[in-house]
C-alpha atoms as a PDB file:
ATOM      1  CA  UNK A   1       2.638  -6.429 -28.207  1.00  0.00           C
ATOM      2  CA  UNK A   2       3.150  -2.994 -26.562  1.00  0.00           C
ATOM      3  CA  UNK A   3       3.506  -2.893 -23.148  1.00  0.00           C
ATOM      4  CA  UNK A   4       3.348   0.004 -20.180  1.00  0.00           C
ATOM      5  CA  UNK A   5       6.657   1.738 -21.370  1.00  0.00           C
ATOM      6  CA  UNK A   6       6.426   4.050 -24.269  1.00  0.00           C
ATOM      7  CA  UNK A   7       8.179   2.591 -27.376  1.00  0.00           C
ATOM      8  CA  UNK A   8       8.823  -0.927 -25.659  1.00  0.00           C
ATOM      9  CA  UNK A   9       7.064  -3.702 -26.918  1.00  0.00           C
ATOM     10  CA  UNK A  10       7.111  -7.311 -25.371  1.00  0.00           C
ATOM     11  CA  UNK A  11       7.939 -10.555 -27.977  1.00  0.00           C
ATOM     12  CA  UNK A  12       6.181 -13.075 -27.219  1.00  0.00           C
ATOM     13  CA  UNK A  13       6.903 -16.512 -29.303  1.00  0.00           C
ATOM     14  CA  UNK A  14       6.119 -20.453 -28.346  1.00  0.00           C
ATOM     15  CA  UNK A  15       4.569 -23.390 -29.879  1.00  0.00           C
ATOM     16  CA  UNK A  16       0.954 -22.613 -31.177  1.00  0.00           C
ATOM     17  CA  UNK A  17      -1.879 -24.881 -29.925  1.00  0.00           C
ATOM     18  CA  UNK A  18      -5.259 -26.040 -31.489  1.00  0.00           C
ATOM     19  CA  UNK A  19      -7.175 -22.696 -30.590  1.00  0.00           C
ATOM     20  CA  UNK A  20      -4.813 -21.018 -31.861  1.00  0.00           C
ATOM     21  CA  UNK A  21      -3.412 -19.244 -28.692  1.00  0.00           C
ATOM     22  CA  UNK A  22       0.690 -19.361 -28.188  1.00  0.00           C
ATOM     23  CA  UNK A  23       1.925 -21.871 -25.609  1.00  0.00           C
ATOM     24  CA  UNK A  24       5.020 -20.423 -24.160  1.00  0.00           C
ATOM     25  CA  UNK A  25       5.345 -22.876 -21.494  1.00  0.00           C
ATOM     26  CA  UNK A  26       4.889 -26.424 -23.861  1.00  0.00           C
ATOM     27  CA  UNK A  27       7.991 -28.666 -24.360  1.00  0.00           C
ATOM     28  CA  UNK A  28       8.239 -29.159 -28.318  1.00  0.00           C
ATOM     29  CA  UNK A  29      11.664 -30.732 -27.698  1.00  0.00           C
ATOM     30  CA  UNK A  30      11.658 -31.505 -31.536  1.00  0.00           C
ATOM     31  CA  UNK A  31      15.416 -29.938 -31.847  1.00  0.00           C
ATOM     32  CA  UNK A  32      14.830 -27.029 -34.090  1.00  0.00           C
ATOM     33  CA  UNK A  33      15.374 -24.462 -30.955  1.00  0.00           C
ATOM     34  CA  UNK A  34      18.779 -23.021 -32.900  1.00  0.00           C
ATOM     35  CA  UNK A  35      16.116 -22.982 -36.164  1.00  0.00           C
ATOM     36  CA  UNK A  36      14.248 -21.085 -34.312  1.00  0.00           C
ATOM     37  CA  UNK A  37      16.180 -18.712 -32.416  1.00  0.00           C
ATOM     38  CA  UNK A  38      17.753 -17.910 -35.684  1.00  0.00           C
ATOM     39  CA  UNK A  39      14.296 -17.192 -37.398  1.00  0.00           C
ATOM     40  CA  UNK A  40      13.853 -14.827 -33.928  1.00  0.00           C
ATOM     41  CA  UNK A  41      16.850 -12.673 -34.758  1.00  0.00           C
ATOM     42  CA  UNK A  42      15.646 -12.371 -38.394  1.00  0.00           C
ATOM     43  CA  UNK A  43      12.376 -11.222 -37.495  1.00  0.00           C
ATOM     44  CA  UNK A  44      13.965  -8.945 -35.076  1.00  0.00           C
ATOM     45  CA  UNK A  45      16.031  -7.397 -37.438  1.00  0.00           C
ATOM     46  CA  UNK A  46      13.493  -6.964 -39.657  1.00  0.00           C
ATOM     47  CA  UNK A  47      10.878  -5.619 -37.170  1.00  0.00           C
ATOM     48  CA  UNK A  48      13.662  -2.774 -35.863  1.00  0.00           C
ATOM     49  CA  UNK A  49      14.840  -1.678 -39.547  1.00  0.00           C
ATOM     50  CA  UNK A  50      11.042  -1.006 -40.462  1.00  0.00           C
ATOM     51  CA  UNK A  51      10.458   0.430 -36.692  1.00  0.00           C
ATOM     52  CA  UNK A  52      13.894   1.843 -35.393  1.00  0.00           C
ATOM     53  CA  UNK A  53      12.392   3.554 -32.107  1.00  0.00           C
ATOM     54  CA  UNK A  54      11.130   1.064 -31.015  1.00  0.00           C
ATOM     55  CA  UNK A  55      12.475  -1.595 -28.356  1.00  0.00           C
ATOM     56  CA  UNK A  56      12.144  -4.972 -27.955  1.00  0.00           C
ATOM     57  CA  UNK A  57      11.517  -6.881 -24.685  1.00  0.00           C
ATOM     58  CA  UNK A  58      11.707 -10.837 -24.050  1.00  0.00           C
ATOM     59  CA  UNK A  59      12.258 -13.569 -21.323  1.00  0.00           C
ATOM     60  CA  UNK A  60      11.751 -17.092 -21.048  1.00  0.00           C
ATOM     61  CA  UNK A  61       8.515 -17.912 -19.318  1.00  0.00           C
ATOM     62  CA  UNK A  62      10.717 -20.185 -17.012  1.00  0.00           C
ATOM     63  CA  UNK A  63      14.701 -19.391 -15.551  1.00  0.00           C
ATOM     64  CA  UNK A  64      15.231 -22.325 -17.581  1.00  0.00           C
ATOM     65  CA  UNK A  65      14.467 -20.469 -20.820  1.00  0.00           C
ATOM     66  CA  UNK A  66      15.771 -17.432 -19.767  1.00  0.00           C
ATOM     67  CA  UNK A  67      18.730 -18.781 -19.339  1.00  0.00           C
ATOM     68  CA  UNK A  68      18.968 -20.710 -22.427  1.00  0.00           C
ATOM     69  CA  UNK A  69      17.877 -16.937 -24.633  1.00  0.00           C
ATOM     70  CA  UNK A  70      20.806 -15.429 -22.714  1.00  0.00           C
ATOM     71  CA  UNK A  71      23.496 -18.513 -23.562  1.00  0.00           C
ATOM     72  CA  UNK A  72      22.503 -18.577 -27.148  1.00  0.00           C
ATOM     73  CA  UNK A  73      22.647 -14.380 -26.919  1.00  0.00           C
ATOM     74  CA  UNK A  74      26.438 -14.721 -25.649  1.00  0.00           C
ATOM     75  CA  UNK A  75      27.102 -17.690 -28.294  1.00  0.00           C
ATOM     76  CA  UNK A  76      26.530 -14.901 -31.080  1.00  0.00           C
ATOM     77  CA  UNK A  77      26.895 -11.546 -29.164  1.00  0.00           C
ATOM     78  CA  UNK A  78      29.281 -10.221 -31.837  1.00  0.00           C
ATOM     79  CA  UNK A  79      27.283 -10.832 -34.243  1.00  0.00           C
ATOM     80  CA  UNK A  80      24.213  -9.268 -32.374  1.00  0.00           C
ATOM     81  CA  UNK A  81      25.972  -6.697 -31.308  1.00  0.00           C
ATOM     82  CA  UNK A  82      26.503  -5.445 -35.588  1.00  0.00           C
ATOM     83  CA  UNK A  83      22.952  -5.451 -36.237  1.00  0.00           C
ATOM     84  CA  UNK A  84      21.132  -4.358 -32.096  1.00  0.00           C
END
């Protein structure tokens, strides 16, 4: 979704719940959070290739999260770094 800043736009992802709405704060704890974070950096690519002035803004809705985005973003920097 956009946000205040021209050309920034905030992702927002989490668990969906019965009406529909996206839980960022619910515990799946189901083990697919690599799964995930993978299908993330797909999506990511995908979204800058079709809209390359754009940027894209995320945090964990907890330091907790946060924390765990950044570890898995320093796990595969180089990587990353090819594509963002």
């Amino acid at each position: 979704m956009p946000t205040s800043l021209p050309y920034v736009y905030n992702l927002a992802f989490g668990d969906i719940n019965k009406d529909g709405e996206i839980d960022d704060i619910s515990i799946s704890d189901n083990g697919d959070r690599n799964k995930i974070l993978a299908t993330l950096a797909k999506v990511l690519d995908q979204y800058t290739y079709k809209y390359p002035e754009r940027f894209i803004y995320f945090r964990g809705s907890t330091k907790e999260r946060t924390r765990l985005y950044r570890m898995a973003i320093g796990l595969n920097l180089e990587e990353l770094s090819e594509s963002f």
